[in-house]
C-alpha atoms as a PDB file:
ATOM      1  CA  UNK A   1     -30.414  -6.328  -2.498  1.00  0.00           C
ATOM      2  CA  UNK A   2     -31.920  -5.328   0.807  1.00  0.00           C
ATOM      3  CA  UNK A   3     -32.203  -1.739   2.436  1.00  0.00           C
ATOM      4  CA  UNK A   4     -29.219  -0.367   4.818  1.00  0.00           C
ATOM      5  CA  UNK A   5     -29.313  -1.471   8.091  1.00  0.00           C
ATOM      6  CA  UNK A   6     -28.855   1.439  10.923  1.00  0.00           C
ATOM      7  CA  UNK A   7     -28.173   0.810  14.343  1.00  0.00           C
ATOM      8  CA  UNK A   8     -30.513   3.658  16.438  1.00  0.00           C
ATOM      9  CA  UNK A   9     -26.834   4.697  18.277  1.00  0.00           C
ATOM     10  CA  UNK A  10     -24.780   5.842  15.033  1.00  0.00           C
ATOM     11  CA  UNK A  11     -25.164   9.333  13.426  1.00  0.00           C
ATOM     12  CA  UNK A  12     -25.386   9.281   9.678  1.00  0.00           C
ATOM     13  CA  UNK A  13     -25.241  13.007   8.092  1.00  0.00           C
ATOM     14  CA  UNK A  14     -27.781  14.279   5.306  1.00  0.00           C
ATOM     15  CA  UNK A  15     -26.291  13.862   2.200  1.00  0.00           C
ATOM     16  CA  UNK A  16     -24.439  10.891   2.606  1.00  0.00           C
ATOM     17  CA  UNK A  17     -24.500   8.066  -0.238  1.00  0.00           C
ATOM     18  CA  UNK A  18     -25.453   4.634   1.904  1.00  0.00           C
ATOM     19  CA  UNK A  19     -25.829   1.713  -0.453  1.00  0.00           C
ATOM     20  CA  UNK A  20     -28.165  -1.422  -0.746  1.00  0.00           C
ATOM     21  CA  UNK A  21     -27.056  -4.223   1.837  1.00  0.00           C
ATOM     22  CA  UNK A  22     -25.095  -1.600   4.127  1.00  0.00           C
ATOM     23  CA  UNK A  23     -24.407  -2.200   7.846  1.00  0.00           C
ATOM     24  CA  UNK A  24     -23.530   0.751  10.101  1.00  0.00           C
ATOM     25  CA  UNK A  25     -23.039  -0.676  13.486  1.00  0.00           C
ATOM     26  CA  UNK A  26     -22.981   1.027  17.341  1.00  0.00           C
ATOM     27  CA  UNK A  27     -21.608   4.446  17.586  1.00  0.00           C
ATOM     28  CA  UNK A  28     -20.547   4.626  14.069  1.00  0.00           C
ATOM     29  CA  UNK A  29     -20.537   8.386  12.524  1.00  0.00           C
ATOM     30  CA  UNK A  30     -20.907   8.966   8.620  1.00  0.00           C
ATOM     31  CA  UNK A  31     -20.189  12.278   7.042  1.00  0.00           C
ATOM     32  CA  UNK A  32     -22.292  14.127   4.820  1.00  0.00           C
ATOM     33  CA  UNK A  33     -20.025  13.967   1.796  1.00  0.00           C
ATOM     34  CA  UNK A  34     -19.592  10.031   2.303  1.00  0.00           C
ATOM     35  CA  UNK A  35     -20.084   7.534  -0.302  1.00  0.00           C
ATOM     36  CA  UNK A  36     -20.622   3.456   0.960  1.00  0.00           C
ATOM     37  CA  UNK A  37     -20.625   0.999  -1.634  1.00  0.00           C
ATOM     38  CA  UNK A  38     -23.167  -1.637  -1.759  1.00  0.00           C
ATOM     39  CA  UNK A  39     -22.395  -4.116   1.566  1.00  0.00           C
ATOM     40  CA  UNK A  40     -19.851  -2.018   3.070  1.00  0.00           C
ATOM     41  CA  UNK A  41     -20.159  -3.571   6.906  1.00  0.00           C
ATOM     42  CA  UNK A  42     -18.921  -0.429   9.462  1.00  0.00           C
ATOM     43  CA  UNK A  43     -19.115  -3.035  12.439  1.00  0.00           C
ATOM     44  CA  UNK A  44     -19.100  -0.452  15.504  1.00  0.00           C
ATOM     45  CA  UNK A  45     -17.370   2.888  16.922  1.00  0.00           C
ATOM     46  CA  UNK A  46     -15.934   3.520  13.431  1.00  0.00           C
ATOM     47  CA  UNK A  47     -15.420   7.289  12.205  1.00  0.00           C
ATOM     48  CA  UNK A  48     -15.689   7.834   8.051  1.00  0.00           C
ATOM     49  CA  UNK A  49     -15.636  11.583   7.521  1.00  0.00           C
ATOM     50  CA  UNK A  50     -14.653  13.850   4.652  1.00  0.00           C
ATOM     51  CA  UNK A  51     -15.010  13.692   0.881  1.00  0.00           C
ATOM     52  CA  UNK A  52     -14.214   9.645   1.303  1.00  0.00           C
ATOM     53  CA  UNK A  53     -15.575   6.526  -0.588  1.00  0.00           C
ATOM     54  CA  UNK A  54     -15.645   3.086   0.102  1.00  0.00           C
ATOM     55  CA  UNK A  55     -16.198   0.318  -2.434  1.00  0.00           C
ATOM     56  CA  UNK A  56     -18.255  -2.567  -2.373  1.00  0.00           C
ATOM     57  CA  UNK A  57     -18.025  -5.295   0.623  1.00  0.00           C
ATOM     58  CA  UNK A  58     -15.194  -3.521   2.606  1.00  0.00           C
ATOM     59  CA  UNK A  59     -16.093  -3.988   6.318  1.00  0.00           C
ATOM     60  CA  UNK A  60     -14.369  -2.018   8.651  1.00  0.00           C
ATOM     61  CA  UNK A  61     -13.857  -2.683  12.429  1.00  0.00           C
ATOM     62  CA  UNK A  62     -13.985  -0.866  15.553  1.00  0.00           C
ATOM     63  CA  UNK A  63     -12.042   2.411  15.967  1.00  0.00           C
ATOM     64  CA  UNK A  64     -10.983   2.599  12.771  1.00  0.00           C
ATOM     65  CA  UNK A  65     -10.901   6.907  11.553  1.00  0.00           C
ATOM     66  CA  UNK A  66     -11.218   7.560   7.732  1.00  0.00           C
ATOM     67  CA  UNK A  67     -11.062  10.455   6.013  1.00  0.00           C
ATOM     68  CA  UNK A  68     -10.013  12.607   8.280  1.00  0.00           C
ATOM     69  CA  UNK A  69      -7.832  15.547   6.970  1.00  0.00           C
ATOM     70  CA  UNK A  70      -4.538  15.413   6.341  1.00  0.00           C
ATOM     71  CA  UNK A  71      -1.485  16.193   8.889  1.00  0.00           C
ATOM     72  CA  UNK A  72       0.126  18.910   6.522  1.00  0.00           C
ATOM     73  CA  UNK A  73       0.793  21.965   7.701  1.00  0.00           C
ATOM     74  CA  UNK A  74       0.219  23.383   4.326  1.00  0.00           C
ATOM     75  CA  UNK A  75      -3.575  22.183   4.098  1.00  0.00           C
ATOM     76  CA  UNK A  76      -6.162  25.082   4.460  1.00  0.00           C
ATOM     77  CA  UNK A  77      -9.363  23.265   4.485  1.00  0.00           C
ATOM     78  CA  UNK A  78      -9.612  21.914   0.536  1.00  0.00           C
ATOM     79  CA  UNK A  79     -11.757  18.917  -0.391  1.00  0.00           C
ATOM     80  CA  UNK A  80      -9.152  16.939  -0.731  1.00  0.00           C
ATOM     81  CA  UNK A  81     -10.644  12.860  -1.150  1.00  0.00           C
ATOM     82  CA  UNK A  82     -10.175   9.545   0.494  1.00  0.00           C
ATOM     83  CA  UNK A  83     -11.251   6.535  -1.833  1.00  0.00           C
ATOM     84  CA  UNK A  84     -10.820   2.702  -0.712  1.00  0.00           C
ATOM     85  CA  UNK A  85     -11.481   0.290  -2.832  1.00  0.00           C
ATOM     86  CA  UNK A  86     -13.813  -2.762  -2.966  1.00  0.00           C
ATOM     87  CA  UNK A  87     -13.610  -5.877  -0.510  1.00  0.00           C
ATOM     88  CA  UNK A  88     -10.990  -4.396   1.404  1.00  0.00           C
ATOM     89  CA  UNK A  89     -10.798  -5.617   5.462  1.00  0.00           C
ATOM     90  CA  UNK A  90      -9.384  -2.501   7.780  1.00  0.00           C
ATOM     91  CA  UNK A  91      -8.828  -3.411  11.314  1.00  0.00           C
ATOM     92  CA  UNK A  92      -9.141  -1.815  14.823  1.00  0.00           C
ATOM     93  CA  UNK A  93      -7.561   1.645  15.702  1.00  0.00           C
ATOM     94  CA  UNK A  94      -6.717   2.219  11.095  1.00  0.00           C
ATOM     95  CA  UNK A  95      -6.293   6.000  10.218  1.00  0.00           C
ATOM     96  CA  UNK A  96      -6.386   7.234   6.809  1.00  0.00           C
ATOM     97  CA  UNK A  97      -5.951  10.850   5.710  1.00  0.00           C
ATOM     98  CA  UNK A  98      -7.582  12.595   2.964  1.00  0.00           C
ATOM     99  CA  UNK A  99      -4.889  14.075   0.172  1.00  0.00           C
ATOM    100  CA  UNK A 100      -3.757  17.395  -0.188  1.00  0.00           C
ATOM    101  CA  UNK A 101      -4.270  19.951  -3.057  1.00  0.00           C
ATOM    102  CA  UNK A 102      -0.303  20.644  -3.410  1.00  0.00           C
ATOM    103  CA  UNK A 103      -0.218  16.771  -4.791  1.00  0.00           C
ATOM    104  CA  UNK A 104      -2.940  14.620  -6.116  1.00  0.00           C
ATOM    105  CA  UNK A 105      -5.760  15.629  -3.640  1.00  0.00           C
ATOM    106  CA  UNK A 106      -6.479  12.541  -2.856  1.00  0.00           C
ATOM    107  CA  UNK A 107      -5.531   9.202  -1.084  1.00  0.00           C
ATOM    108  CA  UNK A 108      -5.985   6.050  -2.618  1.00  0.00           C
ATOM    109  CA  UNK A 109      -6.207   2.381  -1.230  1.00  0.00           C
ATOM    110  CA  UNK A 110      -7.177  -0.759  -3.981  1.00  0.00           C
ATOM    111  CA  UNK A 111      -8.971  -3.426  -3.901  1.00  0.00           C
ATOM    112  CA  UNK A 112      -8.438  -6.687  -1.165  1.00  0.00           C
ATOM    113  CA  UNK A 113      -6.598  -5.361   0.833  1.00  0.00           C
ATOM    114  CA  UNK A 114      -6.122  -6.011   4.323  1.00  0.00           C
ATOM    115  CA  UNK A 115      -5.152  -3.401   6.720  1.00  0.00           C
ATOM    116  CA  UNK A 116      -4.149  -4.532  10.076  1.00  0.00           C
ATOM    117  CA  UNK A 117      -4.401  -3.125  14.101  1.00  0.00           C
ATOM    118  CA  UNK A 118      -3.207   0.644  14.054  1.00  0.00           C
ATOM    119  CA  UNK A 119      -1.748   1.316  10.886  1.00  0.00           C
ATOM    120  CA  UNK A 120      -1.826   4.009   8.892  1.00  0.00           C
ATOM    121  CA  UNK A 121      -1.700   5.755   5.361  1.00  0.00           C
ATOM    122  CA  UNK A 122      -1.071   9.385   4.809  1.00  0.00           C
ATOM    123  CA  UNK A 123      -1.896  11.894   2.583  1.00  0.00           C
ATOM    124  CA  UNK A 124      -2.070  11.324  -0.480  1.00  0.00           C
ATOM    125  CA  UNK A 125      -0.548   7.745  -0.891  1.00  0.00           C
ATOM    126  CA  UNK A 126      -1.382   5.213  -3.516  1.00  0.00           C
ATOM    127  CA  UNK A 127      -2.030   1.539  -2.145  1.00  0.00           C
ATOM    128  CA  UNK A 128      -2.609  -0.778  -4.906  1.00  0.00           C
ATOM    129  CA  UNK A 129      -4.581  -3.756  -5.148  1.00  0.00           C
ATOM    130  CA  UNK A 130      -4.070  -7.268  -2.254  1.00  0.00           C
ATOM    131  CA  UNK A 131      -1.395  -4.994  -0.158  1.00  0.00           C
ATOM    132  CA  UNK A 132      -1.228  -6.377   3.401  1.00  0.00           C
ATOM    133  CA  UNK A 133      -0.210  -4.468   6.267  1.00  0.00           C
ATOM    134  CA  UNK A 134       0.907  -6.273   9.160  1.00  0.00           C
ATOM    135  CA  UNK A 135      -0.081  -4.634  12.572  1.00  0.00           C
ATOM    136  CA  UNK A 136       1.099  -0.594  13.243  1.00  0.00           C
ATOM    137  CA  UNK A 137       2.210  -0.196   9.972  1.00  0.00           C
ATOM    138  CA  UNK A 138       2.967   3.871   9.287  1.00  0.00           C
ATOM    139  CA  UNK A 139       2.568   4.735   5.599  1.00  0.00           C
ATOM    140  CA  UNK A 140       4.004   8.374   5.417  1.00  0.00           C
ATOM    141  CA  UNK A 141       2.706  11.294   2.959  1.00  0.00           C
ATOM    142  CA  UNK A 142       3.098  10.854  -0.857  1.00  0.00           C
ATOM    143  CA  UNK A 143       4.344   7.187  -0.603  1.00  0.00           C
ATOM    144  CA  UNK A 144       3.555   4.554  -3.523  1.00  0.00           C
ATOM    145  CA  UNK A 145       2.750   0.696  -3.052  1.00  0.00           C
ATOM    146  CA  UNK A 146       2.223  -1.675  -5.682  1.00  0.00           C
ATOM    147  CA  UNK A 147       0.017  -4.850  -5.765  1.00  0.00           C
ATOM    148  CA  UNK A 148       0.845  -7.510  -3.775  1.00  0.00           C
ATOM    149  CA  UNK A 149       3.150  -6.074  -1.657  1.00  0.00           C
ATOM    150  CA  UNK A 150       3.222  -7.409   2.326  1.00  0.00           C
ATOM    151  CA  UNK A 151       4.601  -5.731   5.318  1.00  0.00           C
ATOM    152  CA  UNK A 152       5.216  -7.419   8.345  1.00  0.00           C
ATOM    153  CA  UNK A 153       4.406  -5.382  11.766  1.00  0.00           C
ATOM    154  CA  UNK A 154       5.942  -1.973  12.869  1.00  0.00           C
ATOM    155  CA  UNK A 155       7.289  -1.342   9.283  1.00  0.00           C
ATOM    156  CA  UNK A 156       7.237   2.505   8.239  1.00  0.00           C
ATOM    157  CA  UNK A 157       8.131   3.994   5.145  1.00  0.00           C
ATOM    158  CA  UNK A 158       9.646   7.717   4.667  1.00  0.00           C
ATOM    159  CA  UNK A 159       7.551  10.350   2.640  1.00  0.00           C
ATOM    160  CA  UNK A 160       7.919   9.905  -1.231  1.00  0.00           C
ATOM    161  CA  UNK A 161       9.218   6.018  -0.744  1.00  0.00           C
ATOM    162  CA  UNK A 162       8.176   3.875  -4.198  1.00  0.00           C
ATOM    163  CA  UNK A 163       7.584  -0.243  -3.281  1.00  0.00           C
ATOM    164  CA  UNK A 164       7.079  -1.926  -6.007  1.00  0.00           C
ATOM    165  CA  UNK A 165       4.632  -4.757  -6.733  1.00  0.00           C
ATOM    166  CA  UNK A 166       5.469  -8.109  -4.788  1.00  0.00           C
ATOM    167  CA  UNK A 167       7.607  -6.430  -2.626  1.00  0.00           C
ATOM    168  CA  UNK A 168       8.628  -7.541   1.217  1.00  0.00           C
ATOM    169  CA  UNK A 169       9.143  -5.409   3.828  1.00  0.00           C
ATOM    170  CA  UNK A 170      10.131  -7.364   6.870  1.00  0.00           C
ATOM    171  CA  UNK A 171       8.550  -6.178  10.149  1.00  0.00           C
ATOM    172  CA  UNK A 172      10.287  -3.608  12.195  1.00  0.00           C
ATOM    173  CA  UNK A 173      12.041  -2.261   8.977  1.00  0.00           C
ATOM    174  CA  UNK A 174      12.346   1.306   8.681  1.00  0.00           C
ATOM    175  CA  UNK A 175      12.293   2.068   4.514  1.00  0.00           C
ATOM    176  CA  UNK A 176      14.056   5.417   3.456  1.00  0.00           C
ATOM    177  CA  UNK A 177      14.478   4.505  -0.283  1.00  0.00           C
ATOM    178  CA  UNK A 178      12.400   2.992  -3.120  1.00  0.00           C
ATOM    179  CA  UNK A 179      12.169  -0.690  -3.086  1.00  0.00           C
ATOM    180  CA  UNK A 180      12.460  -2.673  -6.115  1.00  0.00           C
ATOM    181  CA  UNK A 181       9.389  -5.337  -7.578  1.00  0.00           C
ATOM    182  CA  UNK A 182       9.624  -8.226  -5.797  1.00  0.00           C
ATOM    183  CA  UNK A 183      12.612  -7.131  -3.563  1.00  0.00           C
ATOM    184  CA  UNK A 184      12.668  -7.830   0.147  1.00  0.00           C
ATOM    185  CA  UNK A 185      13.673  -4.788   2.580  1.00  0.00           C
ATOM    186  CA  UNK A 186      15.058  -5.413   5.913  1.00  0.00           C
ATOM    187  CA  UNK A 187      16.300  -3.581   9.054  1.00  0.00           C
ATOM    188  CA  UNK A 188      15.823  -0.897  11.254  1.00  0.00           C
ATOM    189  CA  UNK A 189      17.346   1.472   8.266  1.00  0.00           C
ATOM    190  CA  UNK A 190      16.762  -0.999   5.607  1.00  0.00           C
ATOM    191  CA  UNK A 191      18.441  -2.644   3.227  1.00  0.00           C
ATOM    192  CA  UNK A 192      18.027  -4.516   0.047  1.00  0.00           C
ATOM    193  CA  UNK A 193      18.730  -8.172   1.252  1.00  0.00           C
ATOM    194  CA  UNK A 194      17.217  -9.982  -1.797  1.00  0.00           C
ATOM    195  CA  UNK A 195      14.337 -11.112  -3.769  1.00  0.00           C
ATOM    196  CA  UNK A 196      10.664 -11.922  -1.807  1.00  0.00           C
ATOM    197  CA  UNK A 197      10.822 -15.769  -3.285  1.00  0.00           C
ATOM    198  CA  UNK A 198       8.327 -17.005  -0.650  1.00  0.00           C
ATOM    199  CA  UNK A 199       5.289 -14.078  -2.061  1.00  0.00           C
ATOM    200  CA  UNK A 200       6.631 -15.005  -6.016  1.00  0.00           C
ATOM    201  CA  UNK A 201       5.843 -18.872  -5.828  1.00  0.00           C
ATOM    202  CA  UNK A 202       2.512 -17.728  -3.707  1.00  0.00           C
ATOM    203  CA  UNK A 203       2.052 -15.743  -6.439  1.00  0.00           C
ATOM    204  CA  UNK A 204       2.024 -18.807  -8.735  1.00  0.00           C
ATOM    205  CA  UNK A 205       5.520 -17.595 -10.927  1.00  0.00           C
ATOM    206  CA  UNK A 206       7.458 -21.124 -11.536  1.00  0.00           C
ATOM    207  CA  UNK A 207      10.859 -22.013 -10.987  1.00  0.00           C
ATOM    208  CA  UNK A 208      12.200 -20.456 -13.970  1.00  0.00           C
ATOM    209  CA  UNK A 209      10.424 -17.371 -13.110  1.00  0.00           C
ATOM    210  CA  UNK A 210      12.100 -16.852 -10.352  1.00  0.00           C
ATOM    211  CA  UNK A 211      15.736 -18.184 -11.567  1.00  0.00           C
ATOM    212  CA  UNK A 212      15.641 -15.268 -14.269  1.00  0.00           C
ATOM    213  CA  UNK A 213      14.669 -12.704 -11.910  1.00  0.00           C
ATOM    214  CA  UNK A 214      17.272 -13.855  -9.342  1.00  0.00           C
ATOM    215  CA  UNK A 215      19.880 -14.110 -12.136  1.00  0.00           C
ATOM    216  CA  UNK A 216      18.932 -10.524 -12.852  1.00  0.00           C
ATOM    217  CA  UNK A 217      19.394  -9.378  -9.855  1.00  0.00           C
ATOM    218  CA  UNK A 218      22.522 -10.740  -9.044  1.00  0.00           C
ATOM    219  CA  UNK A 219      23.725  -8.711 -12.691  1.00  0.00           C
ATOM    220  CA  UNK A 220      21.944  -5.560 -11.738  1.00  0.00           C
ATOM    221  CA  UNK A 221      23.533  -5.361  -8.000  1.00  0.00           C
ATOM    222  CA  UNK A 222      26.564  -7.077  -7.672  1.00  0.00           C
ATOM    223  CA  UNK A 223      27.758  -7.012 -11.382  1.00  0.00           C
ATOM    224  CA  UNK A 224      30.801  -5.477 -13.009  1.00  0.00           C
ATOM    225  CA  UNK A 225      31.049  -1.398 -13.860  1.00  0.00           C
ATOM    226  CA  UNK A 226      28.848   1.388 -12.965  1.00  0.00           C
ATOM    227  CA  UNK A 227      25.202   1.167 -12.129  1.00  0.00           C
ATOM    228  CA  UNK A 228      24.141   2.710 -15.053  1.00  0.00           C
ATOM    229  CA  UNK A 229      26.343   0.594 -17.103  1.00  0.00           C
ATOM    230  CA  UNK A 230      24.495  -2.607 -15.261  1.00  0.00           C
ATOM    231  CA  UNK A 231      20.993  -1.667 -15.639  1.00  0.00           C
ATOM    232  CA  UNK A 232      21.693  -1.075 -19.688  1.00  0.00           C
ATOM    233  CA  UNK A 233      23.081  -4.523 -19.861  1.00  0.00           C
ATOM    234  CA  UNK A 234      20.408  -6.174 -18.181  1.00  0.00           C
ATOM    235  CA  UNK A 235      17.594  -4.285 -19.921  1.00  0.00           C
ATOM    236  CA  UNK A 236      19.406  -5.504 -22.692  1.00  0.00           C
ATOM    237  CA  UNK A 237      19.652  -8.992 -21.770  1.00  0.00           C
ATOM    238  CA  UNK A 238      16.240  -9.547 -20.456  1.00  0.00           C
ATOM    239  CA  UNK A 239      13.857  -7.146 -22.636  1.00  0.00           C
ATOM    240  CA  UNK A 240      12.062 -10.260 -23.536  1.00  0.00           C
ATOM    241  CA  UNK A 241      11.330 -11.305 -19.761  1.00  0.00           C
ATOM    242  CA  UNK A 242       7.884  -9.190 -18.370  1.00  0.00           C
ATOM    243  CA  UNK A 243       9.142  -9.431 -15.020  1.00  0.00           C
ATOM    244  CA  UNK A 244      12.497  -8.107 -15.211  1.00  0.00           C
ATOM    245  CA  UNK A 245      11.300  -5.590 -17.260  1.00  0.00           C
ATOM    246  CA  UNK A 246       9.185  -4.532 -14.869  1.00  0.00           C
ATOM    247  CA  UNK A 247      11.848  -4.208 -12.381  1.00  0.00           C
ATOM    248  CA  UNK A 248      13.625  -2.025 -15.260  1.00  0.00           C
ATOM    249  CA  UNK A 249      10.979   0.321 -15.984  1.00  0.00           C
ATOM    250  CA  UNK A 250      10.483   0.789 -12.077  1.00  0.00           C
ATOM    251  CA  UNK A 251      13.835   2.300 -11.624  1.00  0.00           C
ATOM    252  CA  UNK A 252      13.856   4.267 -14.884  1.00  0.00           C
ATOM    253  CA  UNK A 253      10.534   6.097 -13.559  1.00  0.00           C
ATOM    254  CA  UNK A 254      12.007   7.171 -10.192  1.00  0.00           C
ATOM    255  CA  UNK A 255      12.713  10.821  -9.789  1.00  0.00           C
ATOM    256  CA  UNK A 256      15.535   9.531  -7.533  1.00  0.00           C
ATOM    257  CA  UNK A 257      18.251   7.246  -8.080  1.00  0.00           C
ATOM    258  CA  UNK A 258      18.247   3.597  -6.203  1.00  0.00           C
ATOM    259  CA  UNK A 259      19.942   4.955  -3.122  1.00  0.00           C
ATOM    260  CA  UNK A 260      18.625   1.889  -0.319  1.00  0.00           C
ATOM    261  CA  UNK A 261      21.925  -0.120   0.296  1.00  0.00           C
ATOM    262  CA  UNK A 262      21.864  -3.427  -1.196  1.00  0.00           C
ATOM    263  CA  UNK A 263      23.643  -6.986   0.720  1.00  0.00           C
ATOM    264  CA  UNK A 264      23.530 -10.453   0.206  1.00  0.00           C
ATOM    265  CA  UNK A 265      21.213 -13.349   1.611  1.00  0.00           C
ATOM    266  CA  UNK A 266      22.323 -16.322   1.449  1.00  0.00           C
ATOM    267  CA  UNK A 267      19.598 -17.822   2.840  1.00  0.00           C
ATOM    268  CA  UNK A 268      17.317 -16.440   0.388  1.00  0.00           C
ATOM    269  CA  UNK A 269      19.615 -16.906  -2.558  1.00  0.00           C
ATOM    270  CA  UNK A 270      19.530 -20.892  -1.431  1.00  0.00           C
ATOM    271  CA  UNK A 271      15.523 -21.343  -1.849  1.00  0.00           C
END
């Protein structure tokens, strides 16, 4: 491993942590209480400020403001943390706020992702691992976003909002409500229109795979009795499947009930 490399233009702060094989481009400005991972590529104009780390190999592009404190009005100053993971790519004009100490106190983004023009993830939100945003994506305070999980352009998600892992959210889609693993959101106040079958065979799940989820499904949502009657039965009927269960144990662990409407697709219910 080589020695960072500093452009003469960008202002690094004393104390900062600057790894081996580092690149901080034109105009970039580093923070004292900064921490870049080995080969961490700022490429030029970008902002990384506050108590914020960066794993290994992320490169981020032009514009791009991280760390930056949180838009609470409740937040008086605390050092509150940003941490990115490793191998992530964050496009032009990406903000990302620091957490606040009412909640966790920090933000959190895993590894491989890829963060697209002018989106954004609030206060303390938890990204998990290969999560794509799509361009002007809006993340708002407190959210939670499991692996895997896509969203196409414009989406933005309400404070609070779980998406599980594998999840869809179609671009333009406004999300008020937890999404389910795997489930696809859609519409400007959007609803449950089905299972994201494209990202699950991507994924590498077979055709049974997704058969039992889909069968699943179709118990858990458009079933006979009460909700809670439906999600017993299926738990009951699919404990032995991983990835129903999954969907199971999602719903059990929100503070909320499901409240996002849920439709038909028949297009997606035909792939």
């Amino acid at each position: 491993m080589s020695d960072p490399v500093i452009d003469p233009t960008a202002r690094v702060a004393p104390g900062a942590q600057i790894g081996p094989d580092v690149q901080i481009g034109p105009f970039c400005t580093v923070g004292e209480h900064v921490k870049l991972a080995a080969g961490v590529r700022l490429v030029s104009h970008v902002n990384v400020t506050g108590h914020t780390s960066i794993g290994e190999r992320t490169v981020i592009y032009p514009f791009a403001s991280l760390g930056t404190p949180p838009q609470s009005v409740g937040y008086k100053g605390e050092p509150t943390r940003l941490e990115i993971g490793e191998a992530c790519d964050i496009r032009e004009h990406v903000t990302m706020n620091t957490g606040t100490a009412a909640d966790r106190g920090v933000t959190t983004v895993g590894d491989n992702c890829f963060i697209m023009v002018g989106s954004h993830v609030a206060h303390d939100c938890v990204v998990g691992n290969k999560v794509t945003f799509a361009n002007n994506v809006l993340l708002g305070g407190h959210s939670q976003v499991g692996d895997n999980v896509v969203f196409g352009g414009g989406a933005a998600v309400r404070q609070f909002v779980r998406i599980g892992e594998g999840a869809m959210i179609v671009g333009l889609s406004g999300v008020r409500a937890d999404v389910i693993p795997f489930g696809m959101a859609h519409g400007p106040l959007a609803d449950l229109v089905g299972l994201n079958v494209v990202g699950m065979r991507r994924r590498g799940l077979g055709k049974g795979d997704v058969h039992r989820v889909r069968s699943a499904y179709q118990d858990l949502f458009f079933g006979d009795g009460a909700f809670k009657e439906r999600l017993e039965k299926v738990a009951a009927e699919y404990a032995g499947d991983a990835l129903v269960v999954r969907i199971i144990e999602f719903i059990r662990a929100g503070k909320r009930p499901l409240t996002m409407a849920t439709r038909r697709n028949e297009a997606e219910e035909l792939q």
